[in-house]
PDB file of N, CA and C in Angstrom:
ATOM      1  N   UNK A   1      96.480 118.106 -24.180  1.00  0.00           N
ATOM      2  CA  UNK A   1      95.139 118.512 -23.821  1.00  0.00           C
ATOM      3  C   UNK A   1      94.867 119.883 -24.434  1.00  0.00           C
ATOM      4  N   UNK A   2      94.013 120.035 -25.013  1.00  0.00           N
ATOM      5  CA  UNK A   2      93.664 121.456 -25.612  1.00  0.00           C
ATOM      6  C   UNK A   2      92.847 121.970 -25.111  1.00  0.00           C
ATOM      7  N   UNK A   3      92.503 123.510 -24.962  1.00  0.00           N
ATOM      8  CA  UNK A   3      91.532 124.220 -24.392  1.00  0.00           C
ATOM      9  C   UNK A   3      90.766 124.967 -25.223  1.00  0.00           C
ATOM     10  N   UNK A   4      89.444 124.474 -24.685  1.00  0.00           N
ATOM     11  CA  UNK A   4      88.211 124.876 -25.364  1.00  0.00           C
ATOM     12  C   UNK A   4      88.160 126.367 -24.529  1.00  0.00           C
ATOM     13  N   UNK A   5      88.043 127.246 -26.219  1.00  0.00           N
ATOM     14  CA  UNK A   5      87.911 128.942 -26.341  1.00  0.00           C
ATOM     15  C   UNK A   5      86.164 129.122 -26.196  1.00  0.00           C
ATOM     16  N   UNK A   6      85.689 128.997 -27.388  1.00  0.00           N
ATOM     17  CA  UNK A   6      84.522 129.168 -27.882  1.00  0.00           C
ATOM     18  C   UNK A   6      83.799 128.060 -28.523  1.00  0.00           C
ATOM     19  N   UNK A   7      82.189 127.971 -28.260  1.00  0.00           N
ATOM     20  CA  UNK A   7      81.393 126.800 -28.847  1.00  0.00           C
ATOM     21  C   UNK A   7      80.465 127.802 -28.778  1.00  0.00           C
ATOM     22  N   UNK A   8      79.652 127.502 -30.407  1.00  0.00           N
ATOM     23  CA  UNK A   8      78.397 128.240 -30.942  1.00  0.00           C
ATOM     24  C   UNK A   8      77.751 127.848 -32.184  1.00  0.00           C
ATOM     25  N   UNK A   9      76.226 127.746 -32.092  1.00  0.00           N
ATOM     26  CA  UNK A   9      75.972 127.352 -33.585  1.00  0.00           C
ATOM     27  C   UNK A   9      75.475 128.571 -34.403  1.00  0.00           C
ATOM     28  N   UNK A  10      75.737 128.230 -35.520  1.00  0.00           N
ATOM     29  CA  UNK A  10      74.612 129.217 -36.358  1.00  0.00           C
ATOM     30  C   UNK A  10      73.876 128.637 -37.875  1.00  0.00           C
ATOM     31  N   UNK A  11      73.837 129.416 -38.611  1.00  0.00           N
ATOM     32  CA  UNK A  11      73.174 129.108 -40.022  1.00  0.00           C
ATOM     33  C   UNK A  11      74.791 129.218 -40.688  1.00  0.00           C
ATOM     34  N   UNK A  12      74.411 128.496 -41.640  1.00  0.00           N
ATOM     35  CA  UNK A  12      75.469 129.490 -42.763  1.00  0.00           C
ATOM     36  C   UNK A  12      74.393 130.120 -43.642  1.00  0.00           C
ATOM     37  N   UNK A  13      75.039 131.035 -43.951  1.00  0.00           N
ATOM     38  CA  UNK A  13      74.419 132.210 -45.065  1.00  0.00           C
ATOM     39  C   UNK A  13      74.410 132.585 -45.771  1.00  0.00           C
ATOM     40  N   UNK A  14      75.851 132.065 -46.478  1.00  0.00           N
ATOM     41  CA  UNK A  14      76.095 131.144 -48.014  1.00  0.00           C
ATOM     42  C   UNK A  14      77.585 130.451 -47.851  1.00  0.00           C
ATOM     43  N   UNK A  15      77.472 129.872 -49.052  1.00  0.00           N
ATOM     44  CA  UNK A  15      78.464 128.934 -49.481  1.00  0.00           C
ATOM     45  C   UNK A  15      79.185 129.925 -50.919  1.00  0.00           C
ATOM     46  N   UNK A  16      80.349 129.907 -50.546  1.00  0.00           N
ATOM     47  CA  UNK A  16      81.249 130.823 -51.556  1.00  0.00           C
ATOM     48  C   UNK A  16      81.867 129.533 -52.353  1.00  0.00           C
ATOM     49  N   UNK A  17      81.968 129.439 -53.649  1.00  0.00           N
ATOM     50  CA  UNK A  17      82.663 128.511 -54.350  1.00  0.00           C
ATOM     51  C   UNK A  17      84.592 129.269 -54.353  1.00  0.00           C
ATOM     52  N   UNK A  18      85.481 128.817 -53.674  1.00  0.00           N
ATOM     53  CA  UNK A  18      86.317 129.309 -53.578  1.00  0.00           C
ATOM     54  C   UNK A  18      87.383 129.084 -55.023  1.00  0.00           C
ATOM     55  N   UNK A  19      87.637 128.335 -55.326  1.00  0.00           N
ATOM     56  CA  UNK A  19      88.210 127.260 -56.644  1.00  0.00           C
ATOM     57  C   UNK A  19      87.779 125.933 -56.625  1.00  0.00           C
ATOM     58  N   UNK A  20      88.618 125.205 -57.331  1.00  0.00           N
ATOM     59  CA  UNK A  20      88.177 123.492 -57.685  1.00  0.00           C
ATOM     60  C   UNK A  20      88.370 122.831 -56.365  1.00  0.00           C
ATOM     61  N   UNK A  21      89.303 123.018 -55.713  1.00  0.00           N
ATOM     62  CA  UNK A  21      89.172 122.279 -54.175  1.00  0.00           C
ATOM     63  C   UNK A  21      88.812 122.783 -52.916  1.00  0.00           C
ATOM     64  N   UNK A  22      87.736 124.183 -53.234  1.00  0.00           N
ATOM     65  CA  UNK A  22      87.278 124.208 -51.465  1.00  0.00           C
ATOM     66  C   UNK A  22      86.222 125.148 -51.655  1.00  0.00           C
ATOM     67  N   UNK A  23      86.002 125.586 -50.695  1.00  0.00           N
ATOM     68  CA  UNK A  23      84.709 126.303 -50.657  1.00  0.00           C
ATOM     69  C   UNK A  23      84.952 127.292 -49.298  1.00  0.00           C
ATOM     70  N   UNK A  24      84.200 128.351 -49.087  1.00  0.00           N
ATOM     71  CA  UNK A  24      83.979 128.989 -47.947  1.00  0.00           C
ATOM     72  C   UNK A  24      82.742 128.763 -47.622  1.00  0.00           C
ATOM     73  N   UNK A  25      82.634 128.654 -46.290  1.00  0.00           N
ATOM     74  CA  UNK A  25      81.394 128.354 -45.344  1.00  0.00           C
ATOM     75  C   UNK A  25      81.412 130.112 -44.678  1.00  0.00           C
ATOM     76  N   UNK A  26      80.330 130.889 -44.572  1.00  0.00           N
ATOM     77  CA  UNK A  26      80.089 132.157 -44.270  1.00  0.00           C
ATOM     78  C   UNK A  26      78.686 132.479 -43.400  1.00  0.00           C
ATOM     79  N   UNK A  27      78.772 132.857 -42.485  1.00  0.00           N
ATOM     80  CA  UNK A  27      77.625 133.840 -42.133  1.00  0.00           C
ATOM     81  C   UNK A  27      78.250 135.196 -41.627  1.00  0.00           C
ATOM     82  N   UNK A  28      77.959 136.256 -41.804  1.00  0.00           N
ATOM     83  CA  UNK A  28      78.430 137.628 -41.893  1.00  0.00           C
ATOM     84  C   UNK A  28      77.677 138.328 -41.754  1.00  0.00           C
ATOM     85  N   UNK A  29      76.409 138.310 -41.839  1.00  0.00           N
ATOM     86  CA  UNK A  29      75.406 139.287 -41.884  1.00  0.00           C
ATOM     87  C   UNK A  29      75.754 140.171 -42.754  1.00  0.00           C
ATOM     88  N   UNK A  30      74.828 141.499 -42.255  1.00  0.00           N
ATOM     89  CA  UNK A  30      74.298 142.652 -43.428  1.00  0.00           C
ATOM     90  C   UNK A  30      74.736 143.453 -43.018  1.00  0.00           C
ATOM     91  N   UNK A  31      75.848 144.396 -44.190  1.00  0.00           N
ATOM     92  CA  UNK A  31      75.980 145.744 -43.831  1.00  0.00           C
ATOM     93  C   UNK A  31      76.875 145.549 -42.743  1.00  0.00           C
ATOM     94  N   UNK A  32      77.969 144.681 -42.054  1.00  0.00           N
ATOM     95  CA  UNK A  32      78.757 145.397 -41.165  1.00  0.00           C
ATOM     96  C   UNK A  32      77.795 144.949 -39.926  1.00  0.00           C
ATOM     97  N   UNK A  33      76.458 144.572 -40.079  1.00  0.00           N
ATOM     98  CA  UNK A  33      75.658 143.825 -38.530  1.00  0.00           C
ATOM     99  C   UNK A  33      75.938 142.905 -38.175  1.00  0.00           C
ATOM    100  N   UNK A  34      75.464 142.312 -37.324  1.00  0.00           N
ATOM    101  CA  UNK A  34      75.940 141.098 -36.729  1.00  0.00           C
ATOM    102  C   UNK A  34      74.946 140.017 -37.539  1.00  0.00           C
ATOM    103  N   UNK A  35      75.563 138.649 -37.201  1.00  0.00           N
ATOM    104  CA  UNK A  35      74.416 137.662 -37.601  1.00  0.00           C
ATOM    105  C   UNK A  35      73.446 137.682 -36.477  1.00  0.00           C
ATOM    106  N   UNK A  36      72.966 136.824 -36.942  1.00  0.00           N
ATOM    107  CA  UNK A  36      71.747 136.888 -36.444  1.00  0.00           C
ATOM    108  C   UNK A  36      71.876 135.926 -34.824  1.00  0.00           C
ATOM    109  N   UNK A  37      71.444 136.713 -34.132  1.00  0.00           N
ATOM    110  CA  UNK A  37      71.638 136.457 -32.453  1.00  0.00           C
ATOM    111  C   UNK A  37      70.351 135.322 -32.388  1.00  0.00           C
ATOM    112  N   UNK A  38      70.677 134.059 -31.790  1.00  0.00           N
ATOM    113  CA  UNK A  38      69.810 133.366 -31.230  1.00  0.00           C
ATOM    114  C   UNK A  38      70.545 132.359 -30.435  1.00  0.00           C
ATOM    115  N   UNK A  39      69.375 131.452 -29.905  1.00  0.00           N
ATOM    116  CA  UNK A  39      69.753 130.587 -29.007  1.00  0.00           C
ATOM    117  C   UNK A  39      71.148 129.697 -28.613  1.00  0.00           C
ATOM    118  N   UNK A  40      71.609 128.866 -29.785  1.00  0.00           N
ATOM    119  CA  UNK A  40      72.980 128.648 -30.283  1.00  0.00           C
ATOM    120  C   UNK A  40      73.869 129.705 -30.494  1.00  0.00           C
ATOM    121  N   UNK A  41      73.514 131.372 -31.203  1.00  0.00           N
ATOM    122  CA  UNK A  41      74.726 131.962 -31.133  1.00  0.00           C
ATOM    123  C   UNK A  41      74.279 133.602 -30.533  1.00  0.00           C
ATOM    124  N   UNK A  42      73.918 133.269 -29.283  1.00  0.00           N
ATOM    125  CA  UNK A  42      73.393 134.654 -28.458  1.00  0.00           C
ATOM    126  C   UNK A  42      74.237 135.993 -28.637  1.00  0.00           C
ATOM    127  N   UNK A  43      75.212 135.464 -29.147  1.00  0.00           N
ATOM    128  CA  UNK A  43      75.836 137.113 -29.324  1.00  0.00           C
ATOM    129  C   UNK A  43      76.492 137.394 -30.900  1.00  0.00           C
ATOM    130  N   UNK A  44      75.502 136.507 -31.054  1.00  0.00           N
ATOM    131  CA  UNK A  44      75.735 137.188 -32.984  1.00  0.00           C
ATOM    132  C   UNK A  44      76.934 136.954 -33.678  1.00  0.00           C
ATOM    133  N   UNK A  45      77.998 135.815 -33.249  1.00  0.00           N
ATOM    134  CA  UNK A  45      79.455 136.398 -34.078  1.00  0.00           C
ATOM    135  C   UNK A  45      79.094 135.890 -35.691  1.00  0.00           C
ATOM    136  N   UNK A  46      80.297 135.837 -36.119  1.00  0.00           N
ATOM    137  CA  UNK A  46      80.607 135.657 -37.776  1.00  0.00           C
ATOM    138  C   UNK A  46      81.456 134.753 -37.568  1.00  0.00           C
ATOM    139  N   UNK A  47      81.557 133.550 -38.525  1.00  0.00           N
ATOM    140  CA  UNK A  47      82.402 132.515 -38.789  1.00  0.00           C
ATOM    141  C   UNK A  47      82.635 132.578 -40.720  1.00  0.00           C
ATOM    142  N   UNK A  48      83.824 132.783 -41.132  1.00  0.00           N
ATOM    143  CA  UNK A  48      84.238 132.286 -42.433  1.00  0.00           C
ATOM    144  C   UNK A  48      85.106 131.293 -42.302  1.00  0.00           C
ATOM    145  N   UNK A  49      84.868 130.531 -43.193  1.00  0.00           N
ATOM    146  CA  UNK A  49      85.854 128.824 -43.368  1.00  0.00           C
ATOM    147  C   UNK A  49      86.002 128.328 -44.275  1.00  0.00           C
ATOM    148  N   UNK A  50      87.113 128.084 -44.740  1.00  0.00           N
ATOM    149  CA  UNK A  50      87.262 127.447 -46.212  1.00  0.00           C
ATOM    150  C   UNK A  50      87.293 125.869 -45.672  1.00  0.00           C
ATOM    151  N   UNK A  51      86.411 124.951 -46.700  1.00  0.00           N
ATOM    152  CA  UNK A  51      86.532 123.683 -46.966  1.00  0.00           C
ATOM    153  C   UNK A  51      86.251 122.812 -47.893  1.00  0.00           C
ATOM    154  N   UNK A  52      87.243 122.069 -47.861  1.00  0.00           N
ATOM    155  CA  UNK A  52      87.252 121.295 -49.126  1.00  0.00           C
ATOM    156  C   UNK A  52      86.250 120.843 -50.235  1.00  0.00           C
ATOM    157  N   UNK A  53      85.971 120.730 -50.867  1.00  0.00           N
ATOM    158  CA  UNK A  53      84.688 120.470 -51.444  1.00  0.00           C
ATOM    159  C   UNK A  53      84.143 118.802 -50.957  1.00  0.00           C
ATOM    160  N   UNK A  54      82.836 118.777 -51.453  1.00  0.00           N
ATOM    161  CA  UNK A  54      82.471 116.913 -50.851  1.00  0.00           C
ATOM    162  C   UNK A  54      81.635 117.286 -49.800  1.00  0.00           C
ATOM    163  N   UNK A  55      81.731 118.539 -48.855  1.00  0.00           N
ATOM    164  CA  UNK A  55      80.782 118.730 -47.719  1.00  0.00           C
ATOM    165  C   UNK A  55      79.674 118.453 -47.951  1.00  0.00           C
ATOM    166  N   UNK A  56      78.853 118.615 -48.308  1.00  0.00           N
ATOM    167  CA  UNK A  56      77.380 118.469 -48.605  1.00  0.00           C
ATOM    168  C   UNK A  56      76.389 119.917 -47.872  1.00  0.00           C
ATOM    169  N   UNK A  57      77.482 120.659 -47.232  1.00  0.00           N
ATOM    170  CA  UNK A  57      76.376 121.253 -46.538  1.00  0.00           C
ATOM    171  C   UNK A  57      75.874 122.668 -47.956  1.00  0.00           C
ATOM    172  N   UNK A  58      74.639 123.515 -47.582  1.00  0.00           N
ATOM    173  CA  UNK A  58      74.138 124.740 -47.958  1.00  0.00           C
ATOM    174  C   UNK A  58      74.131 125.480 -47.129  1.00  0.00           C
ATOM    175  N   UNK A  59      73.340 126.487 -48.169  1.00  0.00           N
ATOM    176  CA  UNK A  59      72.859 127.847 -46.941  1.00  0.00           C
ATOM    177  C   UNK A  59      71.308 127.425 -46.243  1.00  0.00           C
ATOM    178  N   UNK A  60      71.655 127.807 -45.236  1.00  0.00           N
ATOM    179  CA  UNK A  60      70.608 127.321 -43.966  1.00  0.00           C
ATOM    180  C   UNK A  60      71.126 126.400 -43.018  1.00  0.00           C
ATOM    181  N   UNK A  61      71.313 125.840 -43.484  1.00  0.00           N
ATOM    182  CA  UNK A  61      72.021 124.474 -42.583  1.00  0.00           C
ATOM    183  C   UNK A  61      72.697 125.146 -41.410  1.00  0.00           C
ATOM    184  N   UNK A  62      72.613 124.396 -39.935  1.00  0.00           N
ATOM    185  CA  UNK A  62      72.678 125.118 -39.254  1.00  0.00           C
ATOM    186  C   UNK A  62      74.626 124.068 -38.587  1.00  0.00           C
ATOM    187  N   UNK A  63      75.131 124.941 -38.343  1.00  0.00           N
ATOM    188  CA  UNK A  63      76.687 124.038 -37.912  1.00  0.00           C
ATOM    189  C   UNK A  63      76.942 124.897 -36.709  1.00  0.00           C
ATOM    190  N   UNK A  64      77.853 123.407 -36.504  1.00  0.00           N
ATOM    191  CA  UNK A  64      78.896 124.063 -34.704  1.00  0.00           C
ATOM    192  C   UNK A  64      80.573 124.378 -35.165  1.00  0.00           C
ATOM    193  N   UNK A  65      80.559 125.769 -34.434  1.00  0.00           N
ATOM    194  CA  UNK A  65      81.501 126.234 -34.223  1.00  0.00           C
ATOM    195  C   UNK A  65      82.227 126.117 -33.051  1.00  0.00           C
ATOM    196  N   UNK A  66      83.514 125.316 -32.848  1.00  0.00           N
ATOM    197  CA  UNK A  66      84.223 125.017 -31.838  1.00  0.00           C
ATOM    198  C   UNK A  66      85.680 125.749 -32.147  1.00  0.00           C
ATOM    199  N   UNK A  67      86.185 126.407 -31.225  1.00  0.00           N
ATOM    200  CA  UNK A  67      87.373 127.067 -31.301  1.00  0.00           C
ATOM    201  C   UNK A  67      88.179 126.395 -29.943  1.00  0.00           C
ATOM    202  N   UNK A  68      89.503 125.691 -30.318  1.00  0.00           N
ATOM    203  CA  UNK A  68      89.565 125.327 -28.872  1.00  0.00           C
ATOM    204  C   UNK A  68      91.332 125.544 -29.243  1.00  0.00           C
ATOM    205  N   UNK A  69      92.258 126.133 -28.290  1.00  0.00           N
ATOM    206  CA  UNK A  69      93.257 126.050 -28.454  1.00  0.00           C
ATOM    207  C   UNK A  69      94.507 124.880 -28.363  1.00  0.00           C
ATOM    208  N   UNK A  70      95.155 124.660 -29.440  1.00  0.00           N
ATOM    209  CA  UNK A  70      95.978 123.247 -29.672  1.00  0.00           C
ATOM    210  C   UNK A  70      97.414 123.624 -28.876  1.00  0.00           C
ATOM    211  N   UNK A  71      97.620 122.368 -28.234  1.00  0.00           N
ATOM    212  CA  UNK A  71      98.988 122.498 -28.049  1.00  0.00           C
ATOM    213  C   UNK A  71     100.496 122.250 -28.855  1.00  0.00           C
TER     214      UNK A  71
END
């Protein structure tokens, strides 16, 4: 059974081409600020993620962030 840490959505805010097999998924905001605080992510965090290429997603697109601890 694993335990759920954190659940939040946000934008991504770009897509980093990492090499030939992955990519980073990013929102970070500006300058050291937070992203951008709203409804899905009321307290502004930052998510970076590398993934494989084939995703389909861009910037804007809005994704869920689930952090849940594995046993």
């Amino acid at each position: 059974m694993s335990e759920r840490i954190l659940e939040f959505v946000s934008d991504i805010e770009f897509v980093a081409n990492i090499n030939s097999e992955k990519d980073c998924l990013m929102n970070q905001g500006t300058h050291q600020d937070n992203a951008k605080a709203d409804e899905g992510n009321p307290k502004g965090l930052w998510f970076n993620i590398d993934i494989p290429k084939g995703h389909g997603l861009k910037e804007g697109d809005r994704i869920r962030i689930i952090i849940e601890k594995a046993e």
